[in-house]
Protein backbone atom coordinates (compact mmCIF):
# COMPACT_ATOMS: atom_id res chain seq x y z
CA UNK A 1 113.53 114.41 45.95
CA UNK A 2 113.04 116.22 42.45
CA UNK A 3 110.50 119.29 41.95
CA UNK A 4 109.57 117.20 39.18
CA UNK A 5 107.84 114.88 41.11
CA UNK A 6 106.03 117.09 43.65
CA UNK A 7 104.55 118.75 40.97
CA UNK A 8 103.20 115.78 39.53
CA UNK A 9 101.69 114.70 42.93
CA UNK A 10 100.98 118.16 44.56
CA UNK A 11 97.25 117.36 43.71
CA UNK A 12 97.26 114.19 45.29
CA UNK A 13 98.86 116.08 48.44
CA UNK A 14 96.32 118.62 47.81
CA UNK A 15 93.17 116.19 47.61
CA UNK A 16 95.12 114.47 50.95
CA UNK A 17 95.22 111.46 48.55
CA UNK A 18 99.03 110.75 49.07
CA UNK A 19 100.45 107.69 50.67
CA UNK A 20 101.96 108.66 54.23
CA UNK A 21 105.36 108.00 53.42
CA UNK A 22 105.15 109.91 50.04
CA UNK A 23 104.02 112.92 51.74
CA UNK A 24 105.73 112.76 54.54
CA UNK A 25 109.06 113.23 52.09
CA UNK A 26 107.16 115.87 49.95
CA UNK A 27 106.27 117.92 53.03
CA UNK A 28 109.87 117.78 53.72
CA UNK A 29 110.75 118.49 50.06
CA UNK A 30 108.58 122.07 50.84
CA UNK A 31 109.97 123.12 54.13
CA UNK A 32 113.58 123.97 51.82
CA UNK A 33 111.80 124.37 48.19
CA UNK A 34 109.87 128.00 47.63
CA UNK A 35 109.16 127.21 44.15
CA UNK A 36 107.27 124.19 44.87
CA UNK A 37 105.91 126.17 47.82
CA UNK A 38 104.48 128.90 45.48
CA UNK A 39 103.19 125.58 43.29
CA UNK A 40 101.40 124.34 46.50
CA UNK A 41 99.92 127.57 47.31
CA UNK A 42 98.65 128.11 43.59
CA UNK A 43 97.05 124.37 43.42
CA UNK A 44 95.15 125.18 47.07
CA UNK A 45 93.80 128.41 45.81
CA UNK A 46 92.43 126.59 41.86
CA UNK A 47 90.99 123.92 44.58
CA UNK A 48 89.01 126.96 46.55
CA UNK A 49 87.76 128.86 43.34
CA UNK A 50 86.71 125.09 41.90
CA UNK A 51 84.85 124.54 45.79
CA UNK A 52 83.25 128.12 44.83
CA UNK A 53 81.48 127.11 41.60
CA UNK A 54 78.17 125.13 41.87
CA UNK A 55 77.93 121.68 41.11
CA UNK A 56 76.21 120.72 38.29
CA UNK A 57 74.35 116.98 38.20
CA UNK A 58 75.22 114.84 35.14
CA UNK A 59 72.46 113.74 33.08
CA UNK A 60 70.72 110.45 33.23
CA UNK A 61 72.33 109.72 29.75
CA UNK A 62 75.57 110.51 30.45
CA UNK A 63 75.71 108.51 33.45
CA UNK A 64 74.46 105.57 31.83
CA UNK A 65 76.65 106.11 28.89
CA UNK A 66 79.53 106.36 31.24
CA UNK A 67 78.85 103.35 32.61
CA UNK A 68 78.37 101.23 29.64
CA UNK A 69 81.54 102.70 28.28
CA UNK A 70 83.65 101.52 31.53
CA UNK A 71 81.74 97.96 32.08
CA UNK A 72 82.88 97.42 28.02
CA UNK A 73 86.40 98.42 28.75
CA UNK A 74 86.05 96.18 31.77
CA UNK A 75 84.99 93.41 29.49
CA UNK A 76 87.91 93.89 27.09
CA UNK A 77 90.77 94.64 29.09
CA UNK A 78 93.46 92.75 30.09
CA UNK A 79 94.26 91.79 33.51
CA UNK A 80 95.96 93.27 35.68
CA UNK A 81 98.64 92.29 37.97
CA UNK A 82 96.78 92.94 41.09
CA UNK A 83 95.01 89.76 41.34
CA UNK A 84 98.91 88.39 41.12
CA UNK A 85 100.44 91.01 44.02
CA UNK A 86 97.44 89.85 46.12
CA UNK A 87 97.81 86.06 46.21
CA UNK A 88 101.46 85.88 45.56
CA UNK A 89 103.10 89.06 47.41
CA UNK A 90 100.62 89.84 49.91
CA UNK A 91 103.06 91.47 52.06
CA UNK A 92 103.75 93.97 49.96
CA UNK A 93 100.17 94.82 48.96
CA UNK A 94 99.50 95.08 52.77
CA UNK A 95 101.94 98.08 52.91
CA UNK A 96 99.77 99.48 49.87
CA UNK A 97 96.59 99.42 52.08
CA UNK A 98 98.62 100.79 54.98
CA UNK A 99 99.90 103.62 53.07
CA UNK A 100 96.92 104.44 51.33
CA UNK A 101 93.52 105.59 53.55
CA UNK A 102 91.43 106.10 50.69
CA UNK A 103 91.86 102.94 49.40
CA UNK A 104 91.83 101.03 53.12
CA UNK A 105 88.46 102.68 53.46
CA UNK A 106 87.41 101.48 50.07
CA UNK A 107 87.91 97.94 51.43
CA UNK A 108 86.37 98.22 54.93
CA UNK A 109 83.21 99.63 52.63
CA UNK A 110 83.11 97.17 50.36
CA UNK A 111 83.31 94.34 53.49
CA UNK A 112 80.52 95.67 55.24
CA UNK A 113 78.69 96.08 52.39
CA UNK A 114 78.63 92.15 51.73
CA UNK A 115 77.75 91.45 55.54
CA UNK A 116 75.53 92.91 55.27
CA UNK A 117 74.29 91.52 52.02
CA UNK A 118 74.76 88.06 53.53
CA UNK A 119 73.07 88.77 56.97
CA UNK A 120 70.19 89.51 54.52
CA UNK A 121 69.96 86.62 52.71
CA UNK A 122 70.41 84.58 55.20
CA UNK A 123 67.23 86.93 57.12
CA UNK A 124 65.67 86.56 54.04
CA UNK A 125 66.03 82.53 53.39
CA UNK A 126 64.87 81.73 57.01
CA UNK A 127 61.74 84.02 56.96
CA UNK A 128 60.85 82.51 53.53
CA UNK A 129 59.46 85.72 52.46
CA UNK A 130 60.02 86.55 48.75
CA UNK A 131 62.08 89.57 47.36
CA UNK A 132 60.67 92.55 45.72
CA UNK A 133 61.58 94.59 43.53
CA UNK A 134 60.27 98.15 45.03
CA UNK A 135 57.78 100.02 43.22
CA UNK A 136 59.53 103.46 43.41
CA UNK A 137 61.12 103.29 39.60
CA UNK A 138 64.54 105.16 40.94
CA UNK A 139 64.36 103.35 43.90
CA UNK A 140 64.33 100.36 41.90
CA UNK A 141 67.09 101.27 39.46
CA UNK A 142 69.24 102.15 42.97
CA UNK A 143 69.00 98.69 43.88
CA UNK A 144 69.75 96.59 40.69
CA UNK A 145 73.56 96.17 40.99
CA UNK A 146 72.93 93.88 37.07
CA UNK A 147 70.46 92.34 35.16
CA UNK A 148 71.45 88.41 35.01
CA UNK A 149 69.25 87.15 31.81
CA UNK A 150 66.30 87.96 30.56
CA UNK A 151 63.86 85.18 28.64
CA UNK A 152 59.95 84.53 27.08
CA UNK A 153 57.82 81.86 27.64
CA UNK A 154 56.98 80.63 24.39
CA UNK A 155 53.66 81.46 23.18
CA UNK A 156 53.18 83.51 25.94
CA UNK A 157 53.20 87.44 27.26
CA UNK A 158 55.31 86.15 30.59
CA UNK A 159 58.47 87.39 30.87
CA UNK A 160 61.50 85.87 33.34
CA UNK A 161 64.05 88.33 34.41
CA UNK A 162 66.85 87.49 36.79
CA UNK A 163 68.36 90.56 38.63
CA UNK A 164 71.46 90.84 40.83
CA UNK A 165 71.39 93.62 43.93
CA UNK A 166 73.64 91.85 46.44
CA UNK A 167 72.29 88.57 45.75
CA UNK A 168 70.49 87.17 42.33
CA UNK A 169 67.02 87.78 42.58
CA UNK A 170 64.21 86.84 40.01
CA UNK A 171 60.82 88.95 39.04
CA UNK A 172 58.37 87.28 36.75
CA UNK A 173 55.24 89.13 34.93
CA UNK A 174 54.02 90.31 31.61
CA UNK A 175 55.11 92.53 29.24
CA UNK A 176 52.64 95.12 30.74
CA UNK A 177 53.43 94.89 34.40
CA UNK A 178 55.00 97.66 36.08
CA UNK A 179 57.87 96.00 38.00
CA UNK A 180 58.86 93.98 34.37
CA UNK A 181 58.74 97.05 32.19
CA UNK A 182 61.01 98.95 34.78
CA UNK A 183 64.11 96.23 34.70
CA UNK A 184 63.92 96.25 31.00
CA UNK A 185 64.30 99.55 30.75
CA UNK A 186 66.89 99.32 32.84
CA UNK A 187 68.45 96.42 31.29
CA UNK A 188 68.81 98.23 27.80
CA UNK A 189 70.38 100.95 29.32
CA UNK A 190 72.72 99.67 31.86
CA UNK A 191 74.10 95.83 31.55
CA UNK A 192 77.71 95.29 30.90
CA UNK A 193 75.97 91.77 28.98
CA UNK A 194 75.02 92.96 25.08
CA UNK A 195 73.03 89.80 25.14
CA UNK A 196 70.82 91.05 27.90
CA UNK A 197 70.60 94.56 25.96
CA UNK A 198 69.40 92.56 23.06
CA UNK A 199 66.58 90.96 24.70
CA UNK A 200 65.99 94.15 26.39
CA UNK A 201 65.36 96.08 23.82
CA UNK A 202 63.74 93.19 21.72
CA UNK A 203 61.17 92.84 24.44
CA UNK A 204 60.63 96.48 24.57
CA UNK A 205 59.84 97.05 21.06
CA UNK A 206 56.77 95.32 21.30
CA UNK A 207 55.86 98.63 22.68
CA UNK A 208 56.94 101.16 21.00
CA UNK A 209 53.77 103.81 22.23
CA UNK A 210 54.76 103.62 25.45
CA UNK A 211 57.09 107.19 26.07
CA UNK A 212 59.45 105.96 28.34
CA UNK A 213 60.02 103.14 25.82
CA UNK A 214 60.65 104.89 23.07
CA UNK A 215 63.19 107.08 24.77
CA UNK A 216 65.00 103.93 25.66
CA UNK A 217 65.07 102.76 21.75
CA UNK A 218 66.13 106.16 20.75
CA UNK A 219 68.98 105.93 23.25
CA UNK A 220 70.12 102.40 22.25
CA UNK A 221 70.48 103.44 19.09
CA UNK A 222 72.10 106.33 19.46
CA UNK A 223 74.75 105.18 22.25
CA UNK A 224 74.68 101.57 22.47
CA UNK A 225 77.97 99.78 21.09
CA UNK A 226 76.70 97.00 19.79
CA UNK A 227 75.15 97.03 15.85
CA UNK A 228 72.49 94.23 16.56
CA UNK A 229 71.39 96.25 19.60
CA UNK A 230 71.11 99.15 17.54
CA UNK A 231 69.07 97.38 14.72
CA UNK A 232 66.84 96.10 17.03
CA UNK A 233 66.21 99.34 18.20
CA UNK A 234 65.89 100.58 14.65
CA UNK A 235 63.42 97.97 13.74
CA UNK A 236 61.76 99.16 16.84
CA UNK A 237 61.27 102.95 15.43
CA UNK A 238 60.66 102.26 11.95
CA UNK A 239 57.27 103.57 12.42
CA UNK A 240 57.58 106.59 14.25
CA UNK A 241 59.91 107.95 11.61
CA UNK A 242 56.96 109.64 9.94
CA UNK A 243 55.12 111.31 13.25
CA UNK A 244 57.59 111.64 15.68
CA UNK A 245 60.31 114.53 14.73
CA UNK A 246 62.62 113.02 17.86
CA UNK A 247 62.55 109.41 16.24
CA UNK A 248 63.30 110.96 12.83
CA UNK A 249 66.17 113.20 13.99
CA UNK A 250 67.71 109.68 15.74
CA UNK A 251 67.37 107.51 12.80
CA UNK A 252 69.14 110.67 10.47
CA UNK A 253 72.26 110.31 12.90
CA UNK A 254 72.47 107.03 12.61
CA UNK A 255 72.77 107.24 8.93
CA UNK A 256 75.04 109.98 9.17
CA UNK A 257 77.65 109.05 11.49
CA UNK A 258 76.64 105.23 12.90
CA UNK A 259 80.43 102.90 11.80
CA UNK A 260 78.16 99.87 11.02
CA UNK A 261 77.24 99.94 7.25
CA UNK A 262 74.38 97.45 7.84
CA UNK A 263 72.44 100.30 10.39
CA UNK A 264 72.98 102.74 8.34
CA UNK A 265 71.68 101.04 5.04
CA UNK A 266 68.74 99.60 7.68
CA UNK A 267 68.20 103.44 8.55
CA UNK A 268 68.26 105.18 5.33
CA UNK A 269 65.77 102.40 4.03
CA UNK A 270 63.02 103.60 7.46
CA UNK A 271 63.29 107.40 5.78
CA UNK A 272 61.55 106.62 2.93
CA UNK A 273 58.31 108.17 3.64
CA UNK A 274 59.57 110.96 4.91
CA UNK A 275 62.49 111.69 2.15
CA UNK A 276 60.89 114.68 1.18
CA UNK A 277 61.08 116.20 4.51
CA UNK A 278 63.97 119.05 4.33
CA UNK A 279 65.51 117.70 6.86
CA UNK A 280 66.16 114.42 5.06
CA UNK A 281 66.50 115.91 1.59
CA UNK A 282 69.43 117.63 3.26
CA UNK A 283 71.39 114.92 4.19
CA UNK A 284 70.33 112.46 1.20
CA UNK A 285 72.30 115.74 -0.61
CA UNK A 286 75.20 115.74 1.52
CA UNK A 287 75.43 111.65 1.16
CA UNK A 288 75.40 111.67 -2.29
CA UNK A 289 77.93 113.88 -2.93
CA UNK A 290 80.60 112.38 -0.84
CA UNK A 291 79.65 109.39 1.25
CA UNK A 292 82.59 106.78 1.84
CA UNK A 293 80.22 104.10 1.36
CA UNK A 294 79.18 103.70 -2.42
CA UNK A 295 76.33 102.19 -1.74
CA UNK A 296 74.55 104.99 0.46
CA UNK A 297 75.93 107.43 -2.07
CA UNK A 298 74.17 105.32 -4.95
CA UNK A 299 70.90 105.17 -2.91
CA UNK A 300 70.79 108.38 -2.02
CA UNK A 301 71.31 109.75 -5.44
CA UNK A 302 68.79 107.24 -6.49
CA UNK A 303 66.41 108.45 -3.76
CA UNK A 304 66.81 111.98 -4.51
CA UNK A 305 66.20 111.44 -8.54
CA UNK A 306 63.06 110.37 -7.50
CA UNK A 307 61.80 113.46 -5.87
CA UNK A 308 60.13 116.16 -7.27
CA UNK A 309 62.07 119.37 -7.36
CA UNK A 310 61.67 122.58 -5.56
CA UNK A 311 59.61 125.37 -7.24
């Protein structure tokens, strides 16, 4: 066995995430190497100092962002050959499993986790009571594994939202009911589906006063990946630009530094009643000198011709 390698896996051994066989061999490789020894003894002690420091909690928005950044890679990847290993060389991925704890308790989880999810439905189905969603907002968030579809009665303020946790579930209210207003918030910030975003946040800007709301629009523009999702949310703002300085400051990053052309034309069109702000006149400056697209840099020039100068 080559140092090269235990180095490259002394954290694994470290962590105790090595398959048995492979440490086995690299705690063999150790007994007669005191080089990779000393490299052992170094890892152990950064792991210590790291167990030292305190942890610090992510924030809501990073998590979520996280989240919608790995269910889109999810979406786009290609497949893997696992799928292929497990129906066509199953013996082989069976010594995996048995050489690999963490990922044989992985599967027990994940196995009692859905018998249990099916001893509930099946609870649930022959006591014929209905599912709720519960009122705790975190709690609620906690237990929404996806949100299915989302859809408006015509003509109506009723709103239909179907919501996986282990099984699909379904809530049904108006726009102004708690339980509704909590799965689309949820729904703009966490679905892998940018349909469901776009509902989401369609629904939502019909009310734009509410805080929580408007925190949500301010993040979907800001972080979602989709441009419609972002418009939406842009149409959604358009007139808080004037009184609120957190919707302004949002809508003046998306026209600096949003890659769709069509929100940032959509947002530099929502600053015109507040292009006199400094704020604004600042970056109208900056895009007119040397914006990539012409037309910003021609509207922004035309915008700031317009305004009266400084005494």
């Amino acid at each position: 066995m080559k140092c090269d390698w235990v180095k490259e896996n002394i954290f694994l051994y470290a962590y105790n995430e090595l398959a048995d066989d492979a440490r086995y061999e690299l705690e063999q490789h150790l007994a007669r190497c005191p080089e990779c020894t000393a490299e052992l003894k170094a890892t152990r002690k950064f792991h210590s100092i790291l167990a030292e420091l305190p942890l610090e909690e992510p924030t809501p928005n990073l998590l979520a962002a996280s989240r919608m950044r790995l269910q889109e890679s999810l979406e786009t990847a290609e497949q893997s050959g696992f799928w292929r290993r497990l129906l066509f060389d199953p013996a082989q991925w069976l010594r995996q499993v048995r050489f690999a704890p963490a990922l044989a308790s992985v599967i027990f989880i994940v196995g009692f986790t859905a018998g249990i999810g099916a001893t509930y439905k099946v609870l649930s189905n022959s006591g014929g009571a209905a599912a709720v969603i519960p009122s705790s907002g975190q709690s609620a968030q906690a237990s929404i594994a996806g949100i299915q579809s989302i859809s408006q009665e015509p003509g109506s303020n009723q709103i239909s939202i179907k919501y996986n946790t282990v099984s699909t579930q379904e809530a049904q209210g108006s726009l102004n009911d708690q339980r509704i207003q909590q799965l689309l918030l949820f729904a703009a910030r966490n679905n892998y589906n940018s349909g469901v975003r776009m509902d989401s946040v369609d629904l939502l800007t019909q009310q734009p006063n509410d805080t929580r709301v408007r925190e949500a629009l301010i993040y979907a523009l800001r972080y979602d990946s989709n441009p419609g999702v972002r418009l939406k949310a842009l149409d959604g703002l358009g007139a808080y630009v004037k009184g609120d300085s957190r919707v302004r400051d949002a809508v003046l990053e998306a026209l600096m530094n949003d890659s769709n052309p069509g929100v940032r034309t959509e947002a530099l069109h929502l600053l015109e009643p507040v292009r006199a702000d400094s704020s604004v006149r600042a970056v109208l400056q900056r895009l007119a000198e040397n914006d990539q697209n012409a037309y910003i840099r021609s509207q922004a020039r035309r915008t700031l011709a317009e305004l009266p100068e400084f005494d």
